[in-house]
N, C-alpha and C. Protein backbone atom coordinates (compact mmCIF):
# COMPACT_ATOMS: atom_id res chain seq x y z
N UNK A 1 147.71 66.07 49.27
CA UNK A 1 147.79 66.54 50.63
C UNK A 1 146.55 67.38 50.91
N UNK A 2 146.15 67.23 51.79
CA UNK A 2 144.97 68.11 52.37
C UNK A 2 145.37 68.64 53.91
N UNK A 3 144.33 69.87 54.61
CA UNK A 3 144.25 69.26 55.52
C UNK A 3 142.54 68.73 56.66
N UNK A 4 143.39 68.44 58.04
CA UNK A 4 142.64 67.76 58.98
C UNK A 4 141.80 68.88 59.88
N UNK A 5 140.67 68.74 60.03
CA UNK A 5 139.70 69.41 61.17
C UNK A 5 140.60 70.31 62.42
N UNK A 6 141.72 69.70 62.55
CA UNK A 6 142.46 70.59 63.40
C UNK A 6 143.41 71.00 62.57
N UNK A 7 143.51 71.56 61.82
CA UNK A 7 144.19 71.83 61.01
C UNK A 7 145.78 71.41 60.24
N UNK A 8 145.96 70.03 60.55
CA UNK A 8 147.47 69.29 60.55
C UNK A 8 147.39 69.38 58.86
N UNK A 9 148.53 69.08 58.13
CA UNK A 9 148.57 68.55 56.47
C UNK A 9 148.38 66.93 56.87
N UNK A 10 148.07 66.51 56.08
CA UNK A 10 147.27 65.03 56.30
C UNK A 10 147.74 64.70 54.34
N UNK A 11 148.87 63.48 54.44
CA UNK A 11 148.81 62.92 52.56
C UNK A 11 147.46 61.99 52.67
N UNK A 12 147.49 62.11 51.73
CA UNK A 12 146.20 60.54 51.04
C UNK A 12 146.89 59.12 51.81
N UNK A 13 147.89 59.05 51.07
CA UNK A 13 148.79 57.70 52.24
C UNK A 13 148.38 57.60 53.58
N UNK A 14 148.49 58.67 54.43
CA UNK A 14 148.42 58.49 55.71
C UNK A 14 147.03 58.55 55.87
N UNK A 15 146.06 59.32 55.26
CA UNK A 15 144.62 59.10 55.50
C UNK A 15 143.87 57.87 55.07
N UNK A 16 144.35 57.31 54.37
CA UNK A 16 144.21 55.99 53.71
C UNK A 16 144.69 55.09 54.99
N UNK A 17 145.40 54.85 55.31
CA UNK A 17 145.92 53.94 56.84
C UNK A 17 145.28 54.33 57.84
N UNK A 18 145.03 55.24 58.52
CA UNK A 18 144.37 55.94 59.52
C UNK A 18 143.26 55.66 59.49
N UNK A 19 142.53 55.79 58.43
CA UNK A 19 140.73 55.40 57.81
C UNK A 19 141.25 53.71 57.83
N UNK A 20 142.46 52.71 57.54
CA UNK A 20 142.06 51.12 57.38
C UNK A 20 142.08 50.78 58.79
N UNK A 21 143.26 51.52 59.85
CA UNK A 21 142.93 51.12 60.94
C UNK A 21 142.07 51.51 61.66
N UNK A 22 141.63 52.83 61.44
CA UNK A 22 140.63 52.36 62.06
C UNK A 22 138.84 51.51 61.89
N UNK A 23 139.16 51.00 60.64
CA UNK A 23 137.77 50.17 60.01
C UNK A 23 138.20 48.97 60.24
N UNK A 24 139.20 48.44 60.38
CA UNK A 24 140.23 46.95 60.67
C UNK A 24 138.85 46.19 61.83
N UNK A 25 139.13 46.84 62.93
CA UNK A 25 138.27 45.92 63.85
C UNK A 25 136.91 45.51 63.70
N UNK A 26 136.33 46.79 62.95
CA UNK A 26 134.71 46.59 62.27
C UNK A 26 135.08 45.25 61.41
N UNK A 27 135.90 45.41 60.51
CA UNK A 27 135.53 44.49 59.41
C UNK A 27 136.19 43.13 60.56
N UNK A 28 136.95 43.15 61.32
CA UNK A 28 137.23 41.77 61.89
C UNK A 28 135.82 41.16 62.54
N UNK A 29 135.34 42.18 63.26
CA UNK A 29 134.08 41.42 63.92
C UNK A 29 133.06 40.88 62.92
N UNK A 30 132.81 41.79 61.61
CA UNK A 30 131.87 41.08 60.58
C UNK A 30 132.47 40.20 60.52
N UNK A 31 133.34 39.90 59.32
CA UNK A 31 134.06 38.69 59.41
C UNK A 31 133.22 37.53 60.13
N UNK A 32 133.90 37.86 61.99
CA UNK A 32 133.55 36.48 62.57
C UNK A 32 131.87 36.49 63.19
N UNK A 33 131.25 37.25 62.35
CA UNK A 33 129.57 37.38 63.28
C UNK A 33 129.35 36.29 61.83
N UNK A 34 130.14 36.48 60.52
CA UNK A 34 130.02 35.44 59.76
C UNK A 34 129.69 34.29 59.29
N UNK A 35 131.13 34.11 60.65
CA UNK A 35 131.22 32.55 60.53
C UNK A 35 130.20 32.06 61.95
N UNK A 36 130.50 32.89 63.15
CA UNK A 36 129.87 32.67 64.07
C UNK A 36 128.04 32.03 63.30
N UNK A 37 127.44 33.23 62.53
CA UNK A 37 126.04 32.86 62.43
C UNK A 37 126.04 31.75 61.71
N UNK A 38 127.04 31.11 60.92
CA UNK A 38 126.93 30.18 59.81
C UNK A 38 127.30 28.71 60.72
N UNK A 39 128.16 28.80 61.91
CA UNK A 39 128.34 27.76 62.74
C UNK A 39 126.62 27.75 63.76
N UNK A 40 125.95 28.93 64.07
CA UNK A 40 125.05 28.90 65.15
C UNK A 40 123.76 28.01 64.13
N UNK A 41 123.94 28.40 63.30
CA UNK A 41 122.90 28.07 62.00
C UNK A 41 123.12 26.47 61.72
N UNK A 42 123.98 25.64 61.75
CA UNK A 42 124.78 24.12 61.74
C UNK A 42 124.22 23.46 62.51
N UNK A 43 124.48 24.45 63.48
CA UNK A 43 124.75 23.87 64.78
C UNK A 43 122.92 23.52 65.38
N UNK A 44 122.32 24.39 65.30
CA UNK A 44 120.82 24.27 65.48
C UNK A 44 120.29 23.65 64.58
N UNK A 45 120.77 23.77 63.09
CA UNK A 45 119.83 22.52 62.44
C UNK A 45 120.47 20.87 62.78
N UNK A 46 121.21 21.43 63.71
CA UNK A 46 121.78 19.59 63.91
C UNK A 46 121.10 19.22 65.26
N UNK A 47 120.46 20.44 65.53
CA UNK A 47 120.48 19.48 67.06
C UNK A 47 120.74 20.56 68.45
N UNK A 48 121.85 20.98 67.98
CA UNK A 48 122.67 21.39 68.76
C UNK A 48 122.76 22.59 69.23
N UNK A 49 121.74 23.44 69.20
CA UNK A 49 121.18 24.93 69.55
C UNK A 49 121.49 25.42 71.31
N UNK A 50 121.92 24.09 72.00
CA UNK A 50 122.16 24.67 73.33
C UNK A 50 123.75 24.93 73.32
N UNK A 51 124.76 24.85 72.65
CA UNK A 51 126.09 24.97 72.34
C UNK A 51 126.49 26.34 72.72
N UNK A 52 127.03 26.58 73.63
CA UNK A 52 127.43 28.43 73.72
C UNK A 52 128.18 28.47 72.92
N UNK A 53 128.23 29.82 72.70
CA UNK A 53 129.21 30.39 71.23
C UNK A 53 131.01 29.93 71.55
N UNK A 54 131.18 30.40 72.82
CA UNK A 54 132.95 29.93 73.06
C UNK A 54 133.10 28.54 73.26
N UNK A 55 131.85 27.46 73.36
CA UNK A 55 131.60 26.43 72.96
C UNK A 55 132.11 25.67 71.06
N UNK A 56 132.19 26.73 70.49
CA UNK A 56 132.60 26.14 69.21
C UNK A 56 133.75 26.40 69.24
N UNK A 57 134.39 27.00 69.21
CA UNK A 57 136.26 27.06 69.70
C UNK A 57 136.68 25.95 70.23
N UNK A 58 136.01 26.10 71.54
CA UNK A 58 136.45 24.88 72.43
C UNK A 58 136.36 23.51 71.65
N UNK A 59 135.77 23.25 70.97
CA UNK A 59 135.11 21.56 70.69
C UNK A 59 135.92 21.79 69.14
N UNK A 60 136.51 22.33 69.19
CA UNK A 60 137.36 22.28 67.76
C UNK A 60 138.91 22.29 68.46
N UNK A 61 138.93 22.93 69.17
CA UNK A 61 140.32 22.47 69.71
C UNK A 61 140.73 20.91 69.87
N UNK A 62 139.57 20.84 71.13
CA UNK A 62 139.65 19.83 71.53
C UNK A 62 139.57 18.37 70.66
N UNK A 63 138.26 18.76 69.53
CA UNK A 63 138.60 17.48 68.34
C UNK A 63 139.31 16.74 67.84
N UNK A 64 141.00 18.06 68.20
CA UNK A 64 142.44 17.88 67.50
C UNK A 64 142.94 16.73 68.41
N UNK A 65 142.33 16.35 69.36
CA UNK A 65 143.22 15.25 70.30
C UNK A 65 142.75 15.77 71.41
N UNK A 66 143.23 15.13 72.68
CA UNK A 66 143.35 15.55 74.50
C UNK A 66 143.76 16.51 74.63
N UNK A 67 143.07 17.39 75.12
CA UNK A 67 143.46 18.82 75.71
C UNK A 67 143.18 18.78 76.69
N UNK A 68 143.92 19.86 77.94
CA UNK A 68 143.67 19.64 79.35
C UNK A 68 143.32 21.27 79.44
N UNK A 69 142.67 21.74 80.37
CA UNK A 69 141.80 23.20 80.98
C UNK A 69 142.93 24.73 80.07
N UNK A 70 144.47 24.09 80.63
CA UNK A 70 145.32 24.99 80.06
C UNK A 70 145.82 25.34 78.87
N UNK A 71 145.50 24.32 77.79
CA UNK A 71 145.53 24.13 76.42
C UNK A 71 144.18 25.18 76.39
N UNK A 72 143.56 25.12 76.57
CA UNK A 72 142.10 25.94 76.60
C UNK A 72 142.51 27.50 76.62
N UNK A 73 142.76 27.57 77.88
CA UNK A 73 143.12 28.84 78.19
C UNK A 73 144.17 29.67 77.17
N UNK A 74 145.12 28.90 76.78
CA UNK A 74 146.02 29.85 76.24
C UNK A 74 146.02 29.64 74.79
N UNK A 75 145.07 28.89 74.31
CA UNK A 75 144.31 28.98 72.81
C UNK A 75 143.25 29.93 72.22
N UNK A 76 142.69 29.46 73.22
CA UNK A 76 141.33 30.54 73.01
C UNK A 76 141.44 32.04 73.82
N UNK A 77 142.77 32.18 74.35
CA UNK A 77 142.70 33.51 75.16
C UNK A 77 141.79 34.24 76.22
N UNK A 78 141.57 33.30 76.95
CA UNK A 78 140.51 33.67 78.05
C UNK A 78 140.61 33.12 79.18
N UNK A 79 140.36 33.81 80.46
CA UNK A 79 140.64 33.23 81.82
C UNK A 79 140.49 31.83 82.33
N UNK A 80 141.43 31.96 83.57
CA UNK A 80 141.07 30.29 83.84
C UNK A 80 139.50 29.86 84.02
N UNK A 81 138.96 31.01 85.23
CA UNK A 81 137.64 31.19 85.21
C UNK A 81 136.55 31.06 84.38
N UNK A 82 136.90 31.74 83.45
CA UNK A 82 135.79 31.66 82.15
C UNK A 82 135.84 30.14 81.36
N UNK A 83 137.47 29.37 81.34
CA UNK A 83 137.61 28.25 80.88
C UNK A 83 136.96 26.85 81.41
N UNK A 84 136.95 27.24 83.36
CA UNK A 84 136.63 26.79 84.09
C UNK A 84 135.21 26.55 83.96
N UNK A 85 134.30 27.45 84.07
CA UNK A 85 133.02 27.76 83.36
C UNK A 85 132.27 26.82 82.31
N UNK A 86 133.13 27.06 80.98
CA UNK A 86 132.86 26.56 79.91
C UNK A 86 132.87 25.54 80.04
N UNK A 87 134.44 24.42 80.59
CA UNK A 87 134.33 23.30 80.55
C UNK A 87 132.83 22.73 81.57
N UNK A 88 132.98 23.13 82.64
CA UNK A 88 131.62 22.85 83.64
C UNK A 88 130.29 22.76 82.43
N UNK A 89 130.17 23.73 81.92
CA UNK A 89 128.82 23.81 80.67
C UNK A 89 129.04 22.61 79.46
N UNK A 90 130.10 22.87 79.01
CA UNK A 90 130.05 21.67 78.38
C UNK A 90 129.91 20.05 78.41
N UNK A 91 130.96 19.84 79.95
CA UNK A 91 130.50 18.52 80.57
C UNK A 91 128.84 18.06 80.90
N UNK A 92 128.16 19.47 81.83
CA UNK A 92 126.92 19.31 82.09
C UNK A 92 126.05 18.92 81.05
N UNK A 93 126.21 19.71 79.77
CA UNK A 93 125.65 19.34 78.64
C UNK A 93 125.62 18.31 77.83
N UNK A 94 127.04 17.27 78.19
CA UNK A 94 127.13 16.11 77.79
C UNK A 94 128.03 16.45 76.19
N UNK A 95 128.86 17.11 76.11
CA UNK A 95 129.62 17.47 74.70
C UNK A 95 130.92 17.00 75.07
N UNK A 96 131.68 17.32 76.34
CA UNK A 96 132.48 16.86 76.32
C UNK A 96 132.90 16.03 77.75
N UNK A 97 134.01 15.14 78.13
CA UNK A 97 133.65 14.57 79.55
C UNK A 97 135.41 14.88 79.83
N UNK A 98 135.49 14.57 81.49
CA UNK A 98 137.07 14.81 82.18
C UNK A 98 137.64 13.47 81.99
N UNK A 99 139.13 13.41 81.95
CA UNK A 99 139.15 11.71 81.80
C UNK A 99 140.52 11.81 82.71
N UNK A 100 141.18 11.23 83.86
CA UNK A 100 142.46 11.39 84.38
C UNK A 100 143.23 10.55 83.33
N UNK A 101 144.63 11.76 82.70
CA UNK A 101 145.90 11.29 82.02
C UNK A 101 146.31 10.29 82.95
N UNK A 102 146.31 9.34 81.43
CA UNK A 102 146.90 7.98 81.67
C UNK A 102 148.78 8.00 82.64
N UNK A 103 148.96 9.14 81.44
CA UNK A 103 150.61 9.44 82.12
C UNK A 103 151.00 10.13 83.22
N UNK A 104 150.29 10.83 83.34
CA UNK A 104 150.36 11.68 84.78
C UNK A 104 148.83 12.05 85.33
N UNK A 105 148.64 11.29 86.34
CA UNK A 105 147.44 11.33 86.74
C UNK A 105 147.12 12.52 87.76
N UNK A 106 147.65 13.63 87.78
CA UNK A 106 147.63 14.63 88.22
C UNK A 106 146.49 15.36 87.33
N UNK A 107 147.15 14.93 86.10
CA UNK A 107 146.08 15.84 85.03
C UNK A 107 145.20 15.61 85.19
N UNK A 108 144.00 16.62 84.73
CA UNK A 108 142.70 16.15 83.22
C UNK A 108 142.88 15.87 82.01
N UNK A 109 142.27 15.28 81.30
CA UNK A 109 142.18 15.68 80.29
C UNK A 109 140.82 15.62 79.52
N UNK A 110 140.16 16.77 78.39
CA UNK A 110 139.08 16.89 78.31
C UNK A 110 139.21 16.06 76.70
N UNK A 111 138.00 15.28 76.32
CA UNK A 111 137.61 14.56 75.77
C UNK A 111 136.09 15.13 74.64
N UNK A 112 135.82 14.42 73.81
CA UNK A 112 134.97 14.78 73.17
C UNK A 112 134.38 13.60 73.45
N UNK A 113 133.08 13.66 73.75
CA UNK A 113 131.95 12.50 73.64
C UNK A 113 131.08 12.71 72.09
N UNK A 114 130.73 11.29 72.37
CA UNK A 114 129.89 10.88 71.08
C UNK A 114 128.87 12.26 70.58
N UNK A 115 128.42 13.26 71.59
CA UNK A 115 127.42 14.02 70.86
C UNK A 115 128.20 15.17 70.86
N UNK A 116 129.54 15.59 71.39
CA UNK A 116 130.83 15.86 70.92
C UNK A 116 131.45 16.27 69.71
N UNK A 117 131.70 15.20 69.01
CA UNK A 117 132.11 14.63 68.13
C UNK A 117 131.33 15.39 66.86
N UNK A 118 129.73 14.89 67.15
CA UNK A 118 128.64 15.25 66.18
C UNK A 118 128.72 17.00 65.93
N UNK A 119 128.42 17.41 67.56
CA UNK A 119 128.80 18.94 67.19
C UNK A 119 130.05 19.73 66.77
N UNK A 120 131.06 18.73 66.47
CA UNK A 120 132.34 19.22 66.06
C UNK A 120 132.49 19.47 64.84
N UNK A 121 131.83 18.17 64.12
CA UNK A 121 131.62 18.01 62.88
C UNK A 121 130.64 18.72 62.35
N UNK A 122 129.87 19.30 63.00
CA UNK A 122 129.02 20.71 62.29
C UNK A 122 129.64 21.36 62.25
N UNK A 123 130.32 21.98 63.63
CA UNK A 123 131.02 23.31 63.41
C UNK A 123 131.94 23.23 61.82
N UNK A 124 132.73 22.38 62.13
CA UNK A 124 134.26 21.92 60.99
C UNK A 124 133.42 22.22 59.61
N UNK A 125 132.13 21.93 59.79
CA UNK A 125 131.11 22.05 57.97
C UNK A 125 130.84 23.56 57.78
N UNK A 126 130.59 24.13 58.93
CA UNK A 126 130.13 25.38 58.72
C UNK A 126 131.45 26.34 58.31
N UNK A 127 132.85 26.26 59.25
CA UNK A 127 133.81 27.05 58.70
C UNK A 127 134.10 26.54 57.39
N UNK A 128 134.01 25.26 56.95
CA UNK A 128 134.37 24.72 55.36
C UNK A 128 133.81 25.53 54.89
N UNK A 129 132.40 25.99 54.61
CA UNK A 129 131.05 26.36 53.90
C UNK A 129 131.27 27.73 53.48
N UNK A 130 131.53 28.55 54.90
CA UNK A 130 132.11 30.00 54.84
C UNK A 130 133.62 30.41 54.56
N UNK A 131 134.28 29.60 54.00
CA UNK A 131 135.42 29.66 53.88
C UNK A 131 135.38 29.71 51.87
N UNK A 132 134.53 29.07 51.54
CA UNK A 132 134.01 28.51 50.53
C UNK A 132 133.31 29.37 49.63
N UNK A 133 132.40 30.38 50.54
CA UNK A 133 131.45 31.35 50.38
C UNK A 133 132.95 32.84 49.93
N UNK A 134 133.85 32.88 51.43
CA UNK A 134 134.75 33.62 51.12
C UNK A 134 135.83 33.82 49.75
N UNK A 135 136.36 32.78 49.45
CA UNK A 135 136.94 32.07 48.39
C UNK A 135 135.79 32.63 47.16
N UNK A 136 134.56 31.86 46.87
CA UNK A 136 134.20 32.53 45.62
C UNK A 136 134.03 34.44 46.17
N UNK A 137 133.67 34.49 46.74
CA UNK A 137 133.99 36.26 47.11
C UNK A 137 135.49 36.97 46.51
N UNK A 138 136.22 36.45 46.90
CA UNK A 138 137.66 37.04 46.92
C UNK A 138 139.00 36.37 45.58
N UNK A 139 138.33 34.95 45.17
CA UNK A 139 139.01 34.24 44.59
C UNK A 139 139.91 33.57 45.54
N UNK A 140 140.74 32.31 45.19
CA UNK A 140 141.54 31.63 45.55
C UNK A 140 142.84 32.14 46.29
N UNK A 141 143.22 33.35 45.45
CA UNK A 141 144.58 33.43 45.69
C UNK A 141 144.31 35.14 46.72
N UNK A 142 143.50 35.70 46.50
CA UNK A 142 143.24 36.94 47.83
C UNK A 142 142.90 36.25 49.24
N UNK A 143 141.68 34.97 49.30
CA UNK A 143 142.04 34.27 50.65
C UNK A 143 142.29 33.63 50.87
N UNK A 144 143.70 32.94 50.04
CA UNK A 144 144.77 32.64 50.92
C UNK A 144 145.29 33.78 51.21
N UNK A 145 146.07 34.87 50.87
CA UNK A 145 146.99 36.23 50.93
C UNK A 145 145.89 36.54 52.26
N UNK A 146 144.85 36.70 52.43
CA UNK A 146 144.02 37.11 53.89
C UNK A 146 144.65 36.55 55.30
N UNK A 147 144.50 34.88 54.51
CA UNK A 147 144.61 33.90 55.90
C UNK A 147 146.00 34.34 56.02
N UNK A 148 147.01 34.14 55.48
CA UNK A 148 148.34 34.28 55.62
C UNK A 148 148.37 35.58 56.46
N UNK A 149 147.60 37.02 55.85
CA UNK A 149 148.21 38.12 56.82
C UNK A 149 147.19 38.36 58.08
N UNK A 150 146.46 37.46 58.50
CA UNK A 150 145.51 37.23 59.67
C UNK A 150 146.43 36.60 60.71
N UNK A 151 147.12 35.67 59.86
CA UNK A 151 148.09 34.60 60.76
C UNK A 151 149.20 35.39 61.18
N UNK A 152 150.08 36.19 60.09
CA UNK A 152 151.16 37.25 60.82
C UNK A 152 150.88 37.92 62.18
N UNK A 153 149.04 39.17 62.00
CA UNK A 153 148.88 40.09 62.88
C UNK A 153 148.34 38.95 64.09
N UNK A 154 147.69 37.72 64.03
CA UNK A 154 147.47 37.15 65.23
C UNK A 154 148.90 36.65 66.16
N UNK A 155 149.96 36.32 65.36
CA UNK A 155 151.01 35.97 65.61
C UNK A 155 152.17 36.83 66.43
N UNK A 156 151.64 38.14 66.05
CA UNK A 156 151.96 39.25 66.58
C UNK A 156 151.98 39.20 68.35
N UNK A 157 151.22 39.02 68.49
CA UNK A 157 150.81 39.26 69.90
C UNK A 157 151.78 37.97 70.83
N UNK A 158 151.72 36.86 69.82
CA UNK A 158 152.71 35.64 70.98
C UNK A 158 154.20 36.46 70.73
N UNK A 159 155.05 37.04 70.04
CA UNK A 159 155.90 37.29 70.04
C UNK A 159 156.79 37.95 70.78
């Protein structure tokens, strides 16, 4: 037990938590400036250097199959606006194109094109790579135990 600058008793326990949360968000953003530089780095030796950064999210979603504007939005957590945006940049750029659902032609649905595809498959190499990099860092069995409690606290928030 010690104590705090304002004078409270403060255990090691609680200063120990207090000091992880508040270093939690630092180390989350390293983390993804990580993977981010290791996808921007892919991605430009492929070609593909005009790709905005919420551009690699997107084109990994979308890889998984037909996604329409709102699959977007409530994946990647960001406005319709900003989704709106992106898709506009990405079509213009020729990564991905609109296609009207076959089943309900009300919809969109957004598509990966052929140079699409290519930049998807960088991204998908680069998280392999850094995932890979992480793994010999941590061993096998600490990141999985990571991913698993990444997946709880993200999970958190839909609940």
């Amino acid at each position: 037990m010690y104590m705090t600058n304002d004078g409270r008793a403060q255990s090691d326990r609680g200063s120990q938590l207090e000091s992880a949360a508040e270093l939690l968000p630092w180390l989350l953003r390293r983390t993804n400036q990580r993977y981010r530089g290791a996808i921007r780095d892919r991605l430009v030796a492929n070609g593909f250097g005009e790709l905005p950064q919420p551009g690699f999210w997107a084109l990994r979603i979308i890889s998984r199959g037909r996604t329409d504007a709102g699959q977007l939005i409530a994946e990647m957590g960001i406005s319709k606006q900003a989704v709106s945006k992106l898709v506009e940049n990405l079509v213009t750029s020729g990564f991905i194109e609109r296609r009207i659902n076959e089943s309900d032609r009300r919809r969109t649905d957004l598509v990966l094109t052929a140079k699409g595809r290519r930049a998807a498959k960088a991204i998908g190499q680069a998280v392999r790579a850094t995932g890979e990099i992480f793994v010999a860092e941590l061993g096998p069995e600490r990141f999985t135990d990571l991913v698993q409690t990444m997946a709880r606290i993200a999970e958190g928030r839909d609940r």
